[in-house]
Each structure stands twice: as structure tokens, then as C-alpha cells.
N, C-alpha and C. Protein backbone atom coordinates (compact mmCIF):
# COMPACT_ATOMS: atom_id res chain seq x y z
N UNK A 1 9.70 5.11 -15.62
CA UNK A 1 8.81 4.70 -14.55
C UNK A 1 8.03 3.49 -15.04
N UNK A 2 8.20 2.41 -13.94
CA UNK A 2 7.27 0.90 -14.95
C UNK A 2 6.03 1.18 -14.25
N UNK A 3 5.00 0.44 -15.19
CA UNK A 3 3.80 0.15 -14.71
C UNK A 3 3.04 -0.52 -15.27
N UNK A 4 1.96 -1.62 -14.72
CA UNK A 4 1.00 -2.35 -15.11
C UNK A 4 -0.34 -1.74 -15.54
N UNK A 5 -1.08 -2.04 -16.53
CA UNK A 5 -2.09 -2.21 -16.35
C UNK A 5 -2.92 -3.20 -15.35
N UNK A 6 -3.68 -2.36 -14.65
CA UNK A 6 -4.68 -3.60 -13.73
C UNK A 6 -5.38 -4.88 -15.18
N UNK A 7 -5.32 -6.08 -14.54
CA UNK A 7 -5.96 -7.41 -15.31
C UNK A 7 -6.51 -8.36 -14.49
N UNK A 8 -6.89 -9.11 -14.99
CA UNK A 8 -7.41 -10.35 -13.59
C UNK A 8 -6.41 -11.34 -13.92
N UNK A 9 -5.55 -11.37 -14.78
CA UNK A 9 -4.38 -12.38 -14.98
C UNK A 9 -3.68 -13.10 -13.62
N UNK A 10 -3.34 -14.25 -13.48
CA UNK A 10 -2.25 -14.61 -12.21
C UNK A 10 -0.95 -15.31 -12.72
N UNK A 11 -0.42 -15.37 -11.70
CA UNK A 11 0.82 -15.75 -11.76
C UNK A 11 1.10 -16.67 -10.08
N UNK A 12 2.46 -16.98 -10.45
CA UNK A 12 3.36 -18.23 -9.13
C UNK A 12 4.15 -17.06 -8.60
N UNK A 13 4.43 -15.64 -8.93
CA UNK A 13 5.14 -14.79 -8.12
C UNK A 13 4.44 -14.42 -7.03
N UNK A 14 5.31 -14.57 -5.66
CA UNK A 14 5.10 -13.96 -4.66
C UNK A 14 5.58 -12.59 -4.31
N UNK A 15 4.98 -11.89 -3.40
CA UNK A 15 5.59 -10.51 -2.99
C UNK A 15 6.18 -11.43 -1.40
N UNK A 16 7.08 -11.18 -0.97
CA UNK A 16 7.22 -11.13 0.38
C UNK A 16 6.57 -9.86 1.41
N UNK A 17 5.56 -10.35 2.24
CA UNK A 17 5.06 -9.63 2.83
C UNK A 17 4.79 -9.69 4.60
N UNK A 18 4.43 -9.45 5.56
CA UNK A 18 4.19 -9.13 6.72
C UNK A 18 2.27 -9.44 6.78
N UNK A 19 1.64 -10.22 7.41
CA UNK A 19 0.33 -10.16 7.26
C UNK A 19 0.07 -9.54 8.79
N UNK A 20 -0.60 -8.70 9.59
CA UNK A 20 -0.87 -8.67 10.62
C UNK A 20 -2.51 -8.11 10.26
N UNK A 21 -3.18 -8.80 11.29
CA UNK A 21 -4.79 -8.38 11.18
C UNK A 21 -5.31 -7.55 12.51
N UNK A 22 -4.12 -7.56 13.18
CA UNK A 22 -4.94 -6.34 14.17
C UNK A 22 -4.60 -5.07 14.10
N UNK A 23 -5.23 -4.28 15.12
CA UNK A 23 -4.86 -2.84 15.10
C UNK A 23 -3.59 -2.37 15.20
N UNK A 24 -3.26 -1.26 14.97
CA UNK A 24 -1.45 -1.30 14.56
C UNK A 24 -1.15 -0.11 15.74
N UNK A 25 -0.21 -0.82 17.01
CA UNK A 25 0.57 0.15 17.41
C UNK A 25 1.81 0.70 16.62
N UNK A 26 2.23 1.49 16.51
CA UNK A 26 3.15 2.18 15.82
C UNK A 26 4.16 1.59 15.82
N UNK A 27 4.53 -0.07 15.65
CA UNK A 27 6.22 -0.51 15.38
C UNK A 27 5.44 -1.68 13.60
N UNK A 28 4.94 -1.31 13.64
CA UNK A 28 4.17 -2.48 12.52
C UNK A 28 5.33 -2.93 11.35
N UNK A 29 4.73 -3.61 10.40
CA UNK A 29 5.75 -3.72 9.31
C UNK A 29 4.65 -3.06 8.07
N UNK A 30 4.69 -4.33 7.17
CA UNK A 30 3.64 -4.35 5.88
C UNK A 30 2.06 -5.06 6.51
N UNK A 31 1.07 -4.16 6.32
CA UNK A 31 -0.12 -5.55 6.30
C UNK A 31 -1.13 -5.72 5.08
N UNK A 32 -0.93 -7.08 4.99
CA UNK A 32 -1.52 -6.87 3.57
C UNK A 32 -3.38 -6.87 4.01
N UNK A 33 -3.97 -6.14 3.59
CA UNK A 33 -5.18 -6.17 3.62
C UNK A 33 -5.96 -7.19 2.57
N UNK A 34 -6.95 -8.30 3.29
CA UNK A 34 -7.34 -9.49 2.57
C UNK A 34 -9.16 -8.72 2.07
N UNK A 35 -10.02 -7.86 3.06
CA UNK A 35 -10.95 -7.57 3.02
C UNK A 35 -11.42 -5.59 2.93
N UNK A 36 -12.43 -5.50 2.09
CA UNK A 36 -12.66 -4.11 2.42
C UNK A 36 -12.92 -4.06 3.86
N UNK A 37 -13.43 -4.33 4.96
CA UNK A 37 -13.73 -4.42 6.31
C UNK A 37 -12.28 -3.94 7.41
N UNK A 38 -11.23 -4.96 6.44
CA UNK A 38 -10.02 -4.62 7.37
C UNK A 38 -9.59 -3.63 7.00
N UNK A 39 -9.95 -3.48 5.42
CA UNK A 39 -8.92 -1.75 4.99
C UNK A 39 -9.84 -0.46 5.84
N UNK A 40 -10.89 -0.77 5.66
CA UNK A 40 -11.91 0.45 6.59
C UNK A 40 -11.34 0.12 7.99
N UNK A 41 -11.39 -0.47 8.57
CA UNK A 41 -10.66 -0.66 10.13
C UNK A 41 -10.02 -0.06 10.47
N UNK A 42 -8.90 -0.16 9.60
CA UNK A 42 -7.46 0.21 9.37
C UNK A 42 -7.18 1.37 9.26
N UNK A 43 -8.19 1.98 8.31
CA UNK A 43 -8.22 3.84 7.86
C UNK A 43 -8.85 4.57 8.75
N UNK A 44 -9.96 3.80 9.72
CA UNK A 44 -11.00 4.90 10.54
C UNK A 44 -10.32 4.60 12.02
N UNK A 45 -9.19 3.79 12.18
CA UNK A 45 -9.02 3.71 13.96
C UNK A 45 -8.32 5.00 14.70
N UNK A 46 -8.90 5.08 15.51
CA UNK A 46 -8.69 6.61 16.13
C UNK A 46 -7.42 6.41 16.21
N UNK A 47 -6.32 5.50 16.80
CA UNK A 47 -5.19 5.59 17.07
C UNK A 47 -4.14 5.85 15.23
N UNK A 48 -4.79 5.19 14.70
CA UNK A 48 -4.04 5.73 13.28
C UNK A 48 -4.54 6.96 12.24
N UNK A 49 -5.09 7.90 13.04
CA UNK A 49 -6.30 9.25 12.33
C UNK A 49 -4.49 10.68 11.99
N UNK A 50 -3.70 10.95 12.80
CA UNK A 50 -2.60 11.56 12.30
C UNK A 50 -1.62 10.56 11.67
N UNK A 51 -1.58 9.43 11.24
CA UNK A 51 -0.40 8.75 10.66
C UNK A 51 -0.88 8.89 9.41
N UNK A 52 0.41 8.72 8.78
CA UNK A 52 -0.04 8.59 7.14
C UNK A 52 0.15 6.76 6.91
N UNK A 53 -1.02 6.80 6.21
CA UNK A 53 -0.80 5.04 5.62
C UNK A 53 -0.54 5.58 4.25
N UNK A 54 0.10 4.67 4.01
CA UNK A 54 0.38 4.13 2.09
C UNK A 54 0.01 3.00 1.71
N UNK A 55 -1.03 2.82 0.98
CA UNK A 55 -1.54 2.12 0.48
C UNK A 55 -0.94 1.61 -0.64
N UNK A 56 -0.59 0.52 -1.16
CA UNK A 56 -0.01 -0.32 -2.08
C UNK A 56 -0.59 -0.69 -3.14
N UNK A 57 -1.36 -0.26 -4.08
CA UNK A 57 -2.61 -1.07 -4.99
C UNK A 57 -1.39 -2.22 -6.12
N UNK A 58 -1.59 -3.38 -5.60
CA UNK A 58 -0.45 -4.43 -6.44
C UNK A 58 -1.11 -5.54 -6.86
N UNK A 59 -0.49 -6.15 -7.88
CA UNK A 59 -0.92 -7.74 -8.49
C UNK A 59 0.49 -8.20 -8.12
N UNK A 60 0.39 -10.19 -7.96
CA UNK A 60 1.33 -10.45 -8.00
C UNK A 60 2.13 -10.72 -9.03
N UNK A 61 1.35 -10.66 -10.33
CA UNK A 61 1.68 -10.81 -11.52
C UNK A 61 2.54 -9.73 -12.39
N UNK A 62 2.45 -8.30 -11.46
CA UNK A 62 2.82 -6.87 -12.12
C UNK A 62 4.78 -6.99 -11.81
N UNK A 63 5.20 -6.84 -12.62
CA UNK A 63 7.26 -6.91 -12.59
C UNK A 63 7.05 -5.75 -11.88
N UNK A 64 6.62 -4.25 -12.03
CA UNK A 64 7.17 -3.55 -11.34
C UNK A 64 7.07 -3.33 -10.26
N UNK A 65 5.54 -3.64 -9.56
CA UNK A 65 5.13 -4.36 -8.65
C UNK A 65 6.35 -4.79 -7.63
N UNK A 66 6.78 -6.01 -7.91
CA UNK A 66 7.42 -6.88 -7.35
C UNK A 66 8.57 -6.04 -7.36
N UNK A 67 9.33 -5.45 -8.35
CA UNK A 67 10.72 -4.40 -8.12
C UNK A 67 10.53 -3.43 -7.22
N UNK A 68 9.37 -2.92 -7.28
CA UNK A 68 9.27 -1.61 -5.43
C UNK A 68 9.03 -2.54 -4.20
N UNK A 69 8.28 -3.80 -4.16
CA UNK A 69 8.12 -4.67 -3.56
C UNK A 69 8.85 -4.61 -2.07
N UNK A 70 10.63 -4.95 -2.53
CA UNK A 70 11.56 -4.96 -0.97
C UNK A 70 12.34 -2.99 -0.52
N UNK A 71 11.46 -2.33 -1.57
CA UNK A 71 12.02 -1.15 -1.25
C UNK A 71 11.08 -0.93 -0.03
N UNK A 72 9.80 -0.91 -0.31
CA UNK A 72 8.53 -0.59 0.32
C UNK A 72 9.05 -1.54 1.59
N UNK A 73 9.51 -2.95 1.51
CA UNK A 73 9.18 -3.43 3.04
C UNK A 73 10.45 -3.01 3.68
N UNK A 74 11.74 -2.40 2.89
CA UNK A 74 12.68 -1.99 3.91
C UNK A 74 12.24 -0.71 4.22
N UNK A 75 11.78 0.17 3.70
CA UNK A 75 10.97 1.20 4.72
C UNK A 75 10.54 1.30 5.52
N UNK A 76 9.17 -0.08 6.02
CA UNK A 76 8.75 -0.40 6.65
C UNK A 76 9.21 -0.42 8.06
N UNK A 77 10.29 -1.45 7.71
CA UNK A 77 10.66 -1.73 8.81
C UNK A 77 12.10 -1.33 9.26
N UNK A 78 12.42 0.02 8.24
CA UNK A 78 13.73 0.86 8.82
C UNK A 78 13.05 2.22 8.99
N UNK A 79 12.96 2.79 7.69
CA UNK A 79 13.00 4.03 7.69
C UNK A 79 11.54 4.87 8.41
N UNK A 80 11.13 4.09 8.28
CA UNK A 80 9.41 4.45 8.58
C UNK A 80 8.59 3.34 9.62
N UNK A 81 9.60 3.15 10.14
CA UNK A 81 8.82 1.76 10.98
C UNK A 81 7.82 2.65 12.40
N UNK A 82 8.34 3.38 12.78
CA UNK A 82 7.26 4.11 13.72
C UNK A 82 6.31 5.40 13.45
N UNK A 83 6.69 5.46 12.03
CA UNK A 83 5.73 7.17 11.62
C UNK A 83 5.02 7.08 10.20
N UNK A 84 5.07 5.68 9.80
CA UNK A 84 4.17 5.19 8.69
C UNK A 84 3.32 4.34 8.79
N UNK A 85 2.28 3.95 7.88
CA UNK A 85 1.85 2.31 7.87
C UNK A 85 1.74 2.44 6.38
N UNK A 86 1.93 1.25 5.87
CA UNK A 86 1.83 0.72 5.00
C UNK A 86 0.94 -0.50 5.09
N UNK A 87 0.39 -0.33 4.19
CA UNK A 87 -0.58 -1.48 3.55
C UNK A 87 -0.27 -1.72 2.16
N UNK A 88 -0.73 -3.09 1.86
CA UNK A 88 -0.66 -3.42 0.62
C UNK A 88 -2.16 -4.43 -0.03
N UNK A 89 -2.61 -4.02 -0.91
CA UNK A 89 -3.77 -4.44 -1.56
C UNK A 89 -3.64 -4.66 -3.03
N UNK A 90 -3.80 -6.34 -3.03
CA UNK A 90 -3.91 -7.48 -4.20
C UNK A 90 -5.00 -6.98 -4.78
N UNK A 91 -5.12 -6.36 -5.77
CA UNK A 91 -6.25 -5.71 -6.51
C UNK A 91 -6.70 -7.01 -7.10
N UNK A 92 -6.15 -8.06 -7.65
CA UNK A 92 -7.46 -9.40 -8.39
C UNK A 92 -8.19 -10.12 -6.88
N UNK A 93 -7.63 -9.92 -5.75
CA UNK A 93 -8.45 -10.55 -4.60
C UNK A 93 -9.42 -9.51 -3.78
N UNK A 94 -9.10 -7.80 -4.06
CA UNK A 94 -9.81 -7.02 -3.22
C UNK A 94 -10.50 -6.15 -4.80
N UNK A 95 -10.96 -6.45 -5.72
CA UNK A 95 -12.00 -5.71 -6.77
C UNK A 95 -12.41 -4.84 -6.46
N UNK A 96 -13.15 -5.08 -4.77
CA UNK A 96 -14.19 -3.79 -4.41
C UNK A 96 -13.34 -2.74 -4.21
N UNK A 97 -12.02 -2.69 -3.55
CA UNK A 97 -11.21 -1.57 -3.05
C UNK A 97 -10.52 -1.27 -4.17
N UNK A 98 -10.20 -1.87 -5.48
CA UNK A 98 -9.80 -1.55 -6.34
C UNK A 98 -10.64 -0.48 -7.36
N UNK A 99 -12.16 -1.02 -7.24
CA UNK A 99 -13.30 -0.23 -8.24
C UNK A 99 -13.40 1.24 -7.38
N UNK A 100 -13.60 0.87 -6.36
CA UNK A 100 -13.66 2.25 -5.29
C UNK A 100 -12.46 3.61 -5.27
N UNK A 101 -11.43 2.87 -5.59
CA UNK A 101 -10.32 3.67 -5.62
C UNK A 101 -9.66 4.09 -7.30
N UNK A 102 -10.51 3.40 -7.91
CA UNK A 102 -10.29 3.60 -9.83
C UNK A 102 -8.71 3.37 -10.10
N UNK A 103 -8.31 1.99 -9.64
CA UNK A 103 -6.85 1.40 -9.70
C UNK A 103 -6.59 1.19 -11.10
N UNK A 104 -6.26 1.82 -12.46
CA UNK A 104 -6.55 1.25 -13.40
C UNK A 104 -4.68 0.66 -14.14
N UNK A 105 -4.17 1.55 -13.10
CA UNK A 105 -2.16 1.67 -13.44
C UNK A 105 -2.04 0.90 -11.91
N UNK A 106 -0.69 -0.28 -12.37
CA UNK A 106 0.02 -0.72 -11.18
C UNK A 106 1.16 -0.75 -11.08
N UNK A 107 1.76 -0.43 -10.00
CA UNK A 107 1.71 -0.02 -8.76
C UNK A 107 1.14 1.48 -8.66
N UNK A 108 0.14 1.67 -8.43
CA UNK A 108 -0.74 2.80 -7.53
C UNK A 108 -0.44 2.86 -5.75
N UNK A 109 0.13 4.11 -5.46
CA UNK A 109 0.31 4.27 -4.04
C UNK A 109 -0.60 5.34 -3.93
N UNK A 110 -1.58 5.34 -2.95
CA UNK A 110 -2.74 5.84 -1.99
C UNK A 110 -2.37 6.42 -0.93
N UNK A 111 -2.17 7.53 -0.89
CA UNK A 111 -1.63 8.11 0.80
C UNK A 111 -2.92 8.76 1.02
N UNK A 112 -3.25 8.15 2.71
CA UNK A 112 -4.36 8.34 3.33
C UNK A 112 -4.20 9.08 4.84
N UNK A 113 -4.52 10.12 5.13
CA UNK A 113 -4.43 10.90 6.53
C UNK A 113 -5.84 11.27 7.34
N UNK A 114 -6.07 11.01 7.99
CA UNK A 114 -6.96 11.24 8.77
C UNK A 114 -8.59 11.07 8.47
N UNK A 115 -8.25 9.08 7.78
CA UNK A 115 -9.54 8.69 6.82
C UNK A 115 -9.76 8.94 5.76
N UNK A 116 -8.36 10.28 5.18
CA UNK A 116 -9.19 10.79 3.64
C UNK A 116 -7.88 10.31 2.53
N UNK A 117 -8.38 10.29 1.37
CA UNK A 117 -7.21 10.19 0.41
C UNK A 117 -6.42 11.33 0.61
N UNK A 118 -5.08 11.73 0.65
CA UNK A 118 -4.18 12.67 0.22
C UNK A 118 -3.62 13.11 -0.60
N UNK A 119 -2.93 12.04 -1.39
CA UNK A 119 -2.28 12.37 -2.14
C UNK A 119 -2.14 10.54 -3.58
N UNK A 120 -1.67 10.60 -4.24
CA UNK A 120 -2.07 9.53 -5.31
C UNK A 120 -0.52 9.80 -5.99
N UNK A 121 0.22 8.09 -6.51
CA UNK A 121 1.45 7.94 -7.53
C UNK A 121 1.28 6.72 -8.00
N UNK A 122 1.94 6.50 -9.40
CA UNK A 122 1.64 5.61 -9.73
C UNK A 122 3.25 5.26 -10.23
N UNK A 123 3.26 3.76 -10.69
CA UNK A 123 4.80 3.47 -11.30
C UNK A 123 5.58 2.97 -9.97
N UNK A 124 6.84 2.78 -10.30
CA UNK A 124 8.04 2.57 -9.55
C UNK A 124 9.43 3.40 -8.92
N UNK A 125 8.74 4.85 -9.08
CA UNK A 125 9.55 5.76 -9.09
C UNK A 125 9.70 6.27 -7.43
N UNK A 126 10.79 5.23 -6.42
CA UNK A 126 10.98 4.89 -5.19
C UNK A 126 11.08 6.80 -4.66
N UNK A 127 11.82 7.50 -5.70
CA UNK A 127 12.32 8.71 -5.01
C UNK A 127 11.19 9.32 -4.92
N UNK A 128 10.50 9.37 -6.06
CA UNK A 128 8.91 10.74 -5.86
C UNK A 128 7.97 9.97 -4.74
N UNK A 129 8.05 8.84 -4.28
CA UNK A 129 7.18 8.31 -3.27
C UNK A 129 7.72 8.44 -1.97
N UNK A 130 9.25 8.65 -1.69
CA UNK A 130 9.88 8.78 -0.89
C UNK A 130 9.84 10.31 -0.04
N UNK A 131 9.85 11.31 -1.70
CA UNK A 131 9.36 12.39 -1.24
C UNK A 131 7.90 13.03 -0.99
N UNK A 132 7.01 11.95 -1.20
CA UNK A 132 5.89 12.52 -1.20
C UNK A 132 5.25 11.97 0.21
N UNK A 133 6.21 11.19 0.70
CA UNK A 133 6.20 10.45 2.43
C UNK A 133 6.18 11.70 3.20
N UNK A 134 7.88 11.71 2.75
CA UNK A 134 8.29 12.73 3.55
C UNK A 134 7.54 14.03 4.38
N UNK A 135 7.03 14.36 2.62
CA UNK A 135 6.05 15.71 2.90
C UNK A 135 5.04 15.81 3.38
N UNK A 136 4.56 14.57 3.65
CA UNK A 136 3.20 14.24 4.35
C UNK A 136 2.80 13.51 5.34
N UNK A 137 4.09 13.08 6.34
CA UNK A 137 4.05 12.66 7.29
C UNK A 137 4.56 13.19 8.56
């Protein structure tokens, strides 16, 4: 299972991502969250209170990061495109949601249901996140 330590280090790697800033009817893709304001938005809107979000805690600098990277967005937008959301959060640009959530391993996935944390994984290990969807959505 790979994983980063969180750093403030950067890098020229991109993630390919989906940015959308409004409220999410249920066909969404990836949105990357730029502010704590939008991630609270995002977690308290009545229309997303039974969906499960997955939260992404990523650098662009992290390899393993970037290797779950196109697993996570073909989910998105196959397997889970109407009964998930996904988010993804740049821990060196969002600190506060990072200190709040004690991101200290990357890739950290956050599964959130009905405003509350659920469940917590860390690493690149596509199948235990796959099943831990499953079971909670």
C-alpha cells in the first residue's frame, strides 16, 4: 500500500480533475474543493445528507496520490456517478481542512454520511476503498 507523508513541498504534477462549485445534483464527477466554506457547503446540503461523499485528502506532489488519481475519477464518472460524490482536497492549499481532519498519511480517504465522518483509509489500496464504498453507500 503507497503512501505520503503530508509536507508543504510542490511539484509541476497535475491530477486531472473535474472542478464544479455548485451544489451537486446526483450526475456530478470529481469536485475539487478550493475553500473550507465549499467543503462545509458541500457536507451540510440537505440534498446530499443520505449520499456518501469521499473525500480525497491529496498533494500534487504525492506518486501514490496521482496512481489512485484516474481510478477515483473513473468511478466517478462510471461506477458511482449517481450514488457517490467525491471530492478531492489539496492539503498544501486547504491546511485548515487538513489540521481539522489530522491528514498526516497521503492519500487519506474521508467517507462522510449525513455531515458526519464514517469511516477513514489511507494508501492506494483501490480494492479496500472500493469495498468500503460499497458498504456504505
Amino acid at each position: 500500500m503507497g503512501s505520503c507523508f503530508s509536507s508543504n513541498e510542490s511539484s509541476s504534477s497535475v491530477i486531472p480533475i473535474t472542478h464544479e462549485n455548485s451544489s451537486l445534483p446526483l450526475n456530478h464527477k470529481i469536485h475539487e474543493i478550493t475553500t473550507e466554506d465549499e467543503f462545509n457547503r458541500l457536507l451540510n446540503d440537505i440534498q446530499n445528507m443520505n449520499v456518501l461523499i469521499v473525500g480525497d485528502f491529496y498533494a500534487i506532489w504525492c506518486v501514490p496520490c496521482l496512481q489512485i488519481a484516474p481510478i477515483l475519477s473513473k468511478w466517478a464518472l462510471n461506477d458511482y456517478k449517481t450514488n457517490v460524490i467525491f471530492m478531492k482536497i489539496n492539503v498544501d492549499k486547504n491546511d485548515d481542512l487538513a489540521n481539522r481532519f489530522s491528514i498526516n498519511v497521503l492519500p487519506t480517504f474521508v467517507l462522510f454520511k449525513q455531515g458526519k465522518e464514517i469511516s477513514r483509509l489511507t494508501g492506494t489500496d483501490s480494492t479496500n476503498l472500493r469495498r468500503e464504498i460499497e458498504k456504505l453507500k
